[in-house]
PDB file of N, CA and C in Angstrom:
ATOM      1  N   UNK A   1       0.822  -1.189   0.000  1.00  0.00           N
ATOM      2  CA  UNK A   1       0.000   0.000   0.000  1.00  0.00           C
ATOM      3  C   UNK A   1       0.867   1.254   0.000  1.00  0.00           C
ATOM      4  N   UNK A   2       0.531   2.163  -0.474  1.00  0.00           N
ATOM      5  CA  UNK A   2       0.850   3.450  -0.857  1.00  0.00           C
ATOM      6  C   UNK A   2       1.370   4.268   0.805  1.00  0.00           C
ATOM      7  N   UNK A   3       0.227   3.874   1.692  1.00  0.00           N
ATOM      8  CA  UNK A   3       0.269   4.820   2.942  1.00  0.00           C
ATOM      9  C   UNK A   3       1.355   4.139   3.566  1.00  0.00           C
ATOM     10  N   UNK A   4       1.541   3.139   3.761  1.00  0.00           N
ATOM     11  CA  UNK A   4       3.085   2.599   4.067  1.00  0.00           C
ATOM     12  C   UNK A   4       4.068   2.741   3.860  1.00  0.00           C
ATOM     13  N   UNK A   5       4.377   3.151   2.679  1.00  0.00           N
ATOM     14  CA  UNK A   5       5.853   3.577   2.182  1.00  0.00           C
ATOM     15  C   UNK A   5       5.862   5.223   1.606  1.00  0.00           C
ATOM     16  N   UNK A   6       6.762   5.788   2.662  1.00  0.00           N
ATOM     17  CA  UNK A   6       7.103   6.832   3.002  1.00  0.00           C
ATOM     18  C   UNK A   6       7.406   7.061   1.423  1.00  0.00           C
ATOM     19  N   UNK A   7       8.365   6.730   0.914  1.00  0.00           N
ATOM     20  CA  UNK A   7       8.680   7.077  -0.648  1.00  0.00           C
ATOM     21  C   UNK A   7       7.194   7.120  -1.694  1.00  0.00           C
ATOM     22  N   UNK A   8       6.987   6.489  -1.552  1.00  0.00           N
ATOM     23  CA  UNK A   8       5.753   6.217  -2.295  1.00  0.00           C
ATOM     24  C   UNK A   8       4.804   7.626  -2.125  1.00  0.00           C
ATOM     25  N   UNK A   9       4.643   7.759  -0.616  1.00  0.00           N
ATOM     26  CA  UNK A   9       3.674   8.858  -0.410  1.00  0.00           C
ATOM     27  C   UNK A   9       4.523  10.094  -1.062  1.00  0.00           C
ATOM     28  N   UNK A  10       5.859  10.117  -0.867  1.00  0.00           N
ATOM     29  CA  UNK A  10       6.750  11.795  -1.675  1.00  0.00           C
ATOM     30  C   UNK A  10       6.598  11.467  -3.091  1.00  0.00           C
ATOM     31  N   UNK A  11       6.756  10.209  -3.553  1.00  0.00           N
ATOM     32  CA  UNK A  11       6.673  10.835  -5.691  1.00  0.00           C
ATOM     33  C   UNK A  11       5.239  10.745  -5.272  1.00  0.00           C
ATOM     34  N   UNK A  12       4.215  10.707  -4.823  1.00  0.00           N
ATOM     35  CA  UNK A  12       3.005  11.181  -5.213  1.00  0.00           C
ATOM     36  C   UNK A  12       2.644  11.815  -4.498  1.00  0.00           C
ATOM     37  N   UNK A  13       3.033  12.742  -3.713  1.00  0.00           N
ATOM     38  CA  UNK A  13       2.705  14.158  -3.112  1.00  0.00           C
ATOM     39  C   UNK A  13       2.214  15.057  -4.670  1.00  0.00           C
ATOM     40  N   UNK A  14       1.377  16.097  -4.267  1.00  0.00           N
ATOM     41  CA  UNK A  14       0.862  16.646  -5.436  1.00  0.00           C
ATOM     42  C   UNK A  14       2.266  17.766  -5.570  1.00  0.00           C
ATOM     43  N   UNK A  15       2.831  18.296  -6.397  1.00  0.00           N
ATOM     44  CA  UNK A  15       3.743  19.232  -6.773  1.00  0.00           C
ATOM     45  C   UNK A  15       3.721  20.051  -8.061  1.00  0.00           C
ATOM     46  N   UNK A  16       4.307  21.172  -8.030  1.00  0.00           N
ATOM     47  CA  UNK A  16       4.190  22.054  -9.233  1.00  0.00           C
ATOM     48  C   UNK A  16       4.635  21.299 -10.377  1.00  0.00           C
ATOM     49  N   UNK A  17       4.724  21.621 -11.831  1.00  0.00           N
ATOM     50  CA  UNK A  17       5.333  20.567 -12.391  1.00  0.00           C
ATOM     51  C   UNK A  17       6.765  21.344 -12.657  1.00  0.00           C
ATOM     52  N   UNK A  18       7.018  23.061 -11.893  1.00  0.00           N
ATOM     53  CA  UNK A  18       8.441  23.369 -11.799  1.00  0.00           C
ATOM     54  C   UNK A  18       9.125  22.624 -10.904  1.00  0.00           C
ATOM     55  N   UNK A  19       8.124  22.236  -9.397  1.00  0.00           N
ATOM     56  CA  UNK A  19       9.426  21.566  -8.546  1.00  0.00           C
ATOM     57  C   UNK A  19       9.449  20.223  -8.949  1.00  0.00           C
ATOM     58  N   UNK A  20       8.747  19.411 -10.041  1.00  0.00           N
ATOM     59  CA  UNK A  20       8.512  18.552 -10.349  1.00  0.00           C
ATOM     60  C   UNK A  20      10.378  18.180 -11.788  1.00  0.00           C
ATOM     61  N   UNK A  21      10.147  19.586 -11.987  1.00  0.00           N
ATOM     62  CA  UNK A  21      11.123  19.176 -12.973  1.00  0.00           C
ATOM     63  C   UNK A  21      12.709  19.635 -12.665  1.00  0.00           C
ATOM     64  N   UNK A  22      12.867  20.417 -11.258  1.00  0.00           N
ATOM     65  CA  UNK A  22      14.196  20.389 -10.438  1.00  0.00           C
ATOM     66  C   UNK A  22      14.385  19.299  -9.645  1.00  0.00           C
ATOM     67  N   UNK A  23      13.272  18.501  -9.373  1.00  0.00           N
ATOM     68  CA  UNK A  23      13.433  17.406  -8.494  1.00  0.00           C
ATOM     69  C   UNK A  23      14.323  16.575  -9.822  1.00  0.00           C
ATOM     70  N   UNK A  24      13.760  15.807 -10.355  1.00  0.00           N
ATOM     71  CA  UNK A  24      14.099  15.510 -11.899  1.00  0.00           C
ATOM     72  C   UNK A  24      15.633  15.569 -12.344  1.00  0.00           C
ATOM     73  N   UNK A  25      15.525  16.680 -12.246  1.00  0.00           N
ATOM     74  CA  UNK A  25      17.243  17.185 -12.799  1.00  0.00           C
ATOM     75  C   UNK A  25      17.812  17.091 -11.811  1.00  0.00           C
ATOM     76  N   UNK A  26      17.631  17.108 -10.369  1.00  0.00           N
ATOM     77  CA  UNK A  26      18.653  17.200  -9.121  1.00  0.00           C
ATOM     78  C   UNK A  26      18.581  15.282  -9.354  1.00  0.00           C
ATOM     79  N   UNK A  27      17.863  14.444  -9.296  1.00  0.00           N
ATOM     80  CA  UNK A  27      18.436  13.059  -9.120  1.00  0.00           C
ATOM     81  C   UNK A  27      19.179  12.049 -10.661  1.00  0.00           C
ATOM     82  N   UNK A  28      18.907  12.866 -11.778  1.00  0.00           N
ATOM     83  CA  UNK A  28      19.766  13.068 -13.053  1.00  0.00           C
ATOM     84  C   UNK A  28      21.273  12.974 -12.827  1.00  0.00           C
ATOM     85  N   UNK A  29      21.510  14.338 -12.042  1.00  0.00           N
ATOM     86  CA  UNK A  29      22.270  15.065 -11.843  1.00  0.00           C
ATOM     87  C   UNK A  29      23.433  13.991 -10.977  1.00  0.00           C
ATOM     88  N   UNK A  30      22.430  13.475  -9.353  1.00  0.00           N
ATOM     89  CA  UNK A  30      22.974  12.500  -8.896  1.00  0.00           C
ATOM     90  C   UNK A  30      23.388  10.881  -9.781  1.00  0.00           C
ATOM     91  N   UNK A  31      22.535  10.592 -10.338  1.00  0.00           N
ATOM     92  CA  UNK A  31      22.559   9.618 -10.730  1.00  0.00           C
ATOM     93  C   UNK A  31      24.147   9.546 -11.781  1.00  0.00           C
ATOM     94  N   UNK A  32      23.989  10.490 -12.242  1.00  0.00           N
ATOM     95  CA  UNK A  32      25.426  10.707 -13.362  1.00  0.00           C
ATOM     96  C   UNK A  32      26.880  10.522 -12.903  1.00  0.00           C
ATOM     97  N   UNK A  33      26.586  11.555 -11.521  1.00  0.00           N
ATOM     98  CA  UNK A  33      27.885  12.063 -10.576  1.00  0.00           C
ATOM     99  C   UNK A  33      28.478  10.829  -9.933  1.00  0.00           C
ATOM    100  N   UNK A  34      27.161  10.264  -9.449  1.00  0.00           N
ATOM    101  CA  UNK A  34      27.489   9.011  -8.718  1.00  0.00           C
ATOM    102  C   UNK A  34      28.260   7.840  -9.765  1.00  0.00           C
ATOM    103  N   UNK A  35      27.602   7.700 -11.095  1.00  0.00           N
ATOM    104  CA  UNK A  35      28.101   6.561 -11.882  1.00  0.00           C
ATOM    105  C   UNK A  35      29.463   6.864 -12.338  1.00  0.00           C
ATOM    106  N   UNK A  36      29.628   8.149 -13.022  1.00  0.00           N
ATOM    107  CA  UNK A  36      30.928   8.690 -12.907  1.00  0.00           C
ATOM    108  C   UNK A  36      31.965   8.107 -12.124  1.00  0.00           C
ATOM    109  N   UNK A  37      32.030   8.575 -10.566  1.00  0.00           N
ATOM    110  CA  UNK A  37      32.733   8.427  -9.678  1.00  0.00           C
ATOM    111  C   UNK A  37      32.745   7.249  -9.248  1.00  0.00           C
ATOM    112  N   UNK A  38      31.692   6.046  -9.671  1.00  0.00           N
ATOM    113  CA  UNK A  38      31.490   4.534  -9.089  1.00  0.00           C
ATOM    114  C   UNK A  38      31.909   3.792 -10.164  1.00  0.00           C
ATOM    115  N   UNK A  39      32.050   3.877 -11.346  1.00  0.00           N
ATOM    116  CA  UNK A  39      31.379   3.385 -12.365  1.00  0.00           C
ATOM    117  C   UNK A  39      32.514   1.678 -12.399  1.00  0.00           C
ATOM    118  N   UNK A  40      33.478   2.204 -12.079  1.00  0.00           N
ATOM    119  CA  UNK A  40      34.610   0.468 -12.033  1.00  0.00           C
ATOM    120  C   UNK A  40      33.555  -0.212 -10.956  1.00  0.00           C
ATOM    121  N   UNK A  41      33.542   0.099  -9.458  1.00  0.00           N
ATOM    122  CA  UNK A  41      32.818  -0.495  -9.083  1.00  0.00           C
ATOM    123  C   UNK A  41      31.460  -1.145  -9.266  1.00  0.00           C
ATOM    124  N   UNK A  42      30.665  -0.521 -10.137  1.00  0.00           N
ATOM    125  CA  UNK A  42      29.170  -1.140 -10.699  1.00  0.00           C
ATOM    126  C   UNK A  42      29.759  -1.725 -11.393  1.00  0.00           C
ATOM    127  N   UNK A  43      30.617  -1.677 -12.363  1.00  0.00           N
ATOM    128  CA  UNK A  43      30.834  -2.901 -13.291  1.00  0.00           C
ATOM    129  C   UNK A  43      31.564  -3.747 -13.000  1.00  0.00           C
ATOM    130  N   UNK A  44      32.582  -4.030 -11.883  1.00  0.00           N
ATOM    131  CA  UNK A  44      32.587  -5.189 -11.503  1.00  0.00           C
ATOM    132  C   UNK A  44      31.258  -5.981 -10.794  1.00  0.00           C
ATOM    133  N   UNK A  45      30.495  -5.331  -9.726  1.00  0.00           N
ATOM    134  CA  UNK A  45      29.747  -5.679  -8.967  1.00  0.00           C
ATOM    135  C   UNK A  45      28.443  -6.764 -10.593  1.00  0.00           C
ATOM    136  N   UNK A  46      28.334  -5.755 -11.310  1.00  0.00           N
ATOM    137  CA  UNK A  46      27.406  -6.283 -12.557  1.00  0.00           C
ATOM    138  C   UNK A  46      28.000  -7.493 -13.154  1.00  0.00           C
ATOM    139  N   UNK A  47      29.324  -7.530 -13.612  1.00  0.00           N
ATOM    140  CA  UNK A  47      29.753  -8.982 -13.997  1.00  0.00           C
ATOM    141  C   UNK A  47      30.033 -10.130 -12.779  1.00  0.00           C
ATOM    142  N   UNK A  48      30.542  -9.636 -11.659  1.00  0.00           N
ATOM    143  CA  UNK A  48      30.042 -10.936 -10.921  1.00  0.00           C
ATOM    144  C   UNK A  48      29.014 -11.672 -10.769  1.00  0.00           C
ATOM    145  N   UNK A  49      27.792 -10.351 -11.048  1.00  0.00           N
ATOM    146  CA  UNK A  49      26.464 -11.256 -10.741  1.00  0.00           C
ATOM    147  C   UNK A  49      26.553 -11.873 -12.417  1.00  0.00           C
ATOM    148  N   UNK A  50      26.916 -11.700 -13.199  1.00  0.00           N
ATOM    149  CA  UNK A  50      26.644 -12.487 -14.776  1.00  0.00           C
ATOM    150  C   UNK A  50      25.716 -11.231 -15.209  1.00  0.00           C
ATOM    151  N   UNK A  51      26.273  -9.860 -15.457  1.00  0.00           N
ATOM    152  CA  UNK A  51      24.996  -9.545 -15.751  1.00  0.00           C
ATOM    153  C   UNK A  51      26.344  -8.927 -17.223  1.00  0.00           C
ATOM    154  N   UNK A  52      25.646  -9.524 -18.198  1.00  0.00           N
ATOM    155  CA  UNK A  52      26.555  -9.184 -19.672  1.00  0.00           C
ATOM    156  C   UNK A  52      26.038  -7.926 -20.246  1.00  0.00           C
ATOM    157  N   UNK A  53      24.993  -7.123 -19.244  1.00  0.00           N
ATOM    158  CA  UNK A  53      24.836  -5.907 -19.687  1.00  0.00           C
ATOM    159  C   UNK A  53      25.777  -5.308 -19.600  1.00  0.00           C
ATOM    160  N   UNK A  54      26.237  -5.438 -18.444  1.00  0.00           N
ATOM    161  CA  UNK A  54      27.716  -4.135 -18.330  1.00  0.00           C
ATOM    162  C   UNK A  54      28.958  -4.975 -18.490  1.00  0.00           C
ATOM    163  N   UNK A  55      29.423  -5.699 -19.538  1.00  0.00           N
ATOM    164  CA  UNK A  55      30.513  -6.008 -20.573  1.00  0.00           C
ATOM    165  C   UNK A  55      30.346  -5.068 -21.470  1.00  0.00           C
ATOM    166  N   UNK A  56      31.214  -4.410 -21.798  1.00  0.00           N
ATOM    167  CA  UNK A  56      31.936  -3.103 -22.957  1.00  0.00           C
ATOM    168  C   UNK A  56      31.649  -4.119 -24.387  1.00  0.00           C
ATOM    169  N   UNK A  57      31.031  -3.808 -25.159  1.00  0.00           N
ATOM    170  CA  UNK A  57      30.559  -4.121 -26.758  1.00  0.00           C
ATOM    171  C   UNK A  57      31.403  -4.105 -27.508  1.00  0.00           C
ATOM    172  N   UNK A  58      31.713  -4.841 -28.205  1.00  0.00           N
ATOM    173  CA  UNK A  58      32.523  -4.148 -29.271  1.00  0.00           C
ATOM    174  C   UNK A  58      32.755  -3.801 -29.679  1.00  0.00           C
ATOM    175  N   UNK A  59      34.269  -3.313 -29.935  1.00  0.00           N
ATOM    176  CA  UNK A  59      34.716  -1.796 -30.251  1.00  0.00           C
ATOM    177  C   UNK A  59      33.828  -1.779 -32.286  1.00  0.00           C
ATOM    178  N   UNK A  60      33.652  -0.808 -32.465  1.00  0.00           N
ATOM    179  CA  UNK A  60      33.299  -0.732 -34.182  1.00  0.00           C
ATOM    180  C   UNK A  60      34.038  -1.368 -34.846  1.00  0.00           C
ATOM    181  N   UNK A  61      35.153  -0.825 -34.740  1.00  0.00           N
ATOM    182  CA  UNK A  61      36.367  -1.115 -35.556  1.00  0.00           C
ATOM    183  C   UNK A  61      36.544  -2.516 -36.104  1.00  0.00           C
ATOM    184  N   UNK A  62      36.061  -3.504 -35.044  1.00  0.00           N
ATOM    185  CA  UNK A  62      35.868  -4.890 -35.679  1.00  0.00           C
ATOM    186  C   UNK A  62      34.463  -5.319 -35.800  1.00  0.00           C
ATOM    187  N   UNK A  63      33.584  -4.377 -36.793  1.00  0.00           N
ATOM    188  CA  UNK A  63      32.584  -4.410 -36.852  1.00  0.00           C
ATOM    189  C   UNK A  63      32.728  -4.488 -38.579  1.00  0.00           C
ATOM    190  N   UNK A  64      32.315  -5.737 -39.326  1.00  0.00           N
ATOM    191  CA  UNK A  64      32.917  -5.853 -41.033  1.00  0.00           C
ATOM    192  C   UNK A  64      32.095  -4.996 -41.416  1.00  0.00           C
ATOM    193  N   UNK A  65      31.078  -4.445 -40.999  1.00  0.00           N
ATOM    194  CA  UNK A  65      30.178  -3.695 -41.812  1.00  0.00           C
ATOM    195  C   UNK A  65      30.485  -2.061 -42.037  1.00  0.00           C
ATOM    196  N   UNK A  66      31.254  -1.988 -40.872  1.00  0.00           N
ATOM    197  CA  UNK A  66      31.800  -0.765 -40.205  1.00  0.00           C
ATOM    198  C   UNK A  66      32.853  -0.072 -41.634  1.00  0.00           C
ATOM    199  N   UNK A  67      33.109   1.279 -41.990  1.00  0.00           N
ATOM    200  CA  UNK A  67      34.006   1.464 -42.653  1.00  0.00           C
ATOM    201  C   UNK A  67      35.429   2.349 -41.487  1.00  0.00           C
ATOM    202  N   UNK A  68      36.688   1.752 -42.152  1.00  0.00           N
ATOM    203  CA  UNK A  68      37.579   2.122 -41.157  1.00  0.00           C
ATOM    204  C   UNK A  68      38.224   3.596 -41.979  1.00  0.00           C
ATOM    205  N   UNK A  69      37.895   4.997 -41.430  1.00  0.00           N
ATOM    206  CA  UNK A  69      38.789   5.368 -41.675  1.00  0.00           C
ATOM    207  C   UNK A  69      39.819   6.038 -41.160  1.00  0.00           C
ATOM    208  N   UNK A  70      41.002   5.339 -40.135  1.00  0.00           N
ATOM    209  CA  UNK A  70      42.460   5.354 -40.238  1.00  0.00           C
ATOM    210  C   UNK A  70      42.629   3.808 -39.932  1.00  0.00           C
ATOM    211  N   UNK A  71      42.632   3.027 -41.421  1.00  0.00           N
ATOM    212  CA  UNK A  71      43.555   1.602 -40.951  1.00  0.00           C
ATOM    213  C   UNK A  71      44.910   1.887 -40.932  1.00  0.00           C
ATOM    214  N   UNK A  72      44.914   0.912 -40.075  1.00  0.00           N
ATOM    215  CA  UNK A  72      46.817   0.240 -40.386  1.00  0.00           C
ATOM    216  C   UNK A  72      47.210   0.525 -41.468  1.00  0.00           C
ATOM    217  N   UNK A  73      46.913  -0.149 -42.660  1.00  0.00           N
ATOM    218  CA  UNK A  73      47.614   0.070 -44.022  1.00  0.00           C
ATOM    219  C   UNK A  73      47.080   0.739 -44.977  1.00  0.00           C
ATOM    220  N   UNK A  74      47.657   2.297 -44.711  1.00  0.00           N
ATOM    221  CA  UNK A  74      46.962   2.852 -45.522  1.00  0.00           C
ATOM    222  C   UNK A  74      47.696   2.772 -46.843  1.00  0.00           C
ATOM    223  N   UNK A  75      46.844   3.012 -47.595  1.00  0.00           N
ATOM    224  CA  UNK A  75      46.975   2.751 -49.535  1.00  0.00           C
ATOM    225  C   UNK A  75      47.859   3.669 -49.610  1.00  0.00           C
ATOM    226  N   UNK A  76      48.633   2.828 -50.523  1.00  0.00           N
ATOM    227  CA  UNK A  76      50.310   3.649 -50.959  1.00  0.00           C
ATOM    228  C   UNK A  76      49.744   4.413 -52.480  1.00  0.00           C
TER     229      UNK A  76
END
């Protein structure tokens, strides 16, 4: 239920939709700062659990579809 959880009752407190949209940008804001400054740590913590979301993709470059331009050998 809603009246139980303290959080629950603040995102649905009625609010302007200005403090609605500094609230917004202030946990953006956190959310960024924090991953920034954490971000080795979430991604180890994410591949221990197996989570292959946060494994780094492959780079383009070995992507055949991809066009390279600065290869190795460039045309003489």
């Amino acid at each position: 239920m809603i009246a139980d959880d303290p959080l629950a009752l603040l995102l649905h407190a009625p609010m302007s939709d200005e403090a609605c949209a500094h609230i917004w940008e202030f946990l953006s804001d956190l959310a960024f700062f924090f991953e920034s400054a954490r971000f080795a740590q979430i991604r180890r913590s994410h591949c221990a659990q197996g989570d292959h979301r946060a494994k780094t993709p492959d780079s383009p470059l070995h992507d055949p579809d991809q066009l390279e331009l600065f290869p190795d050998n460039p045309p003489s």
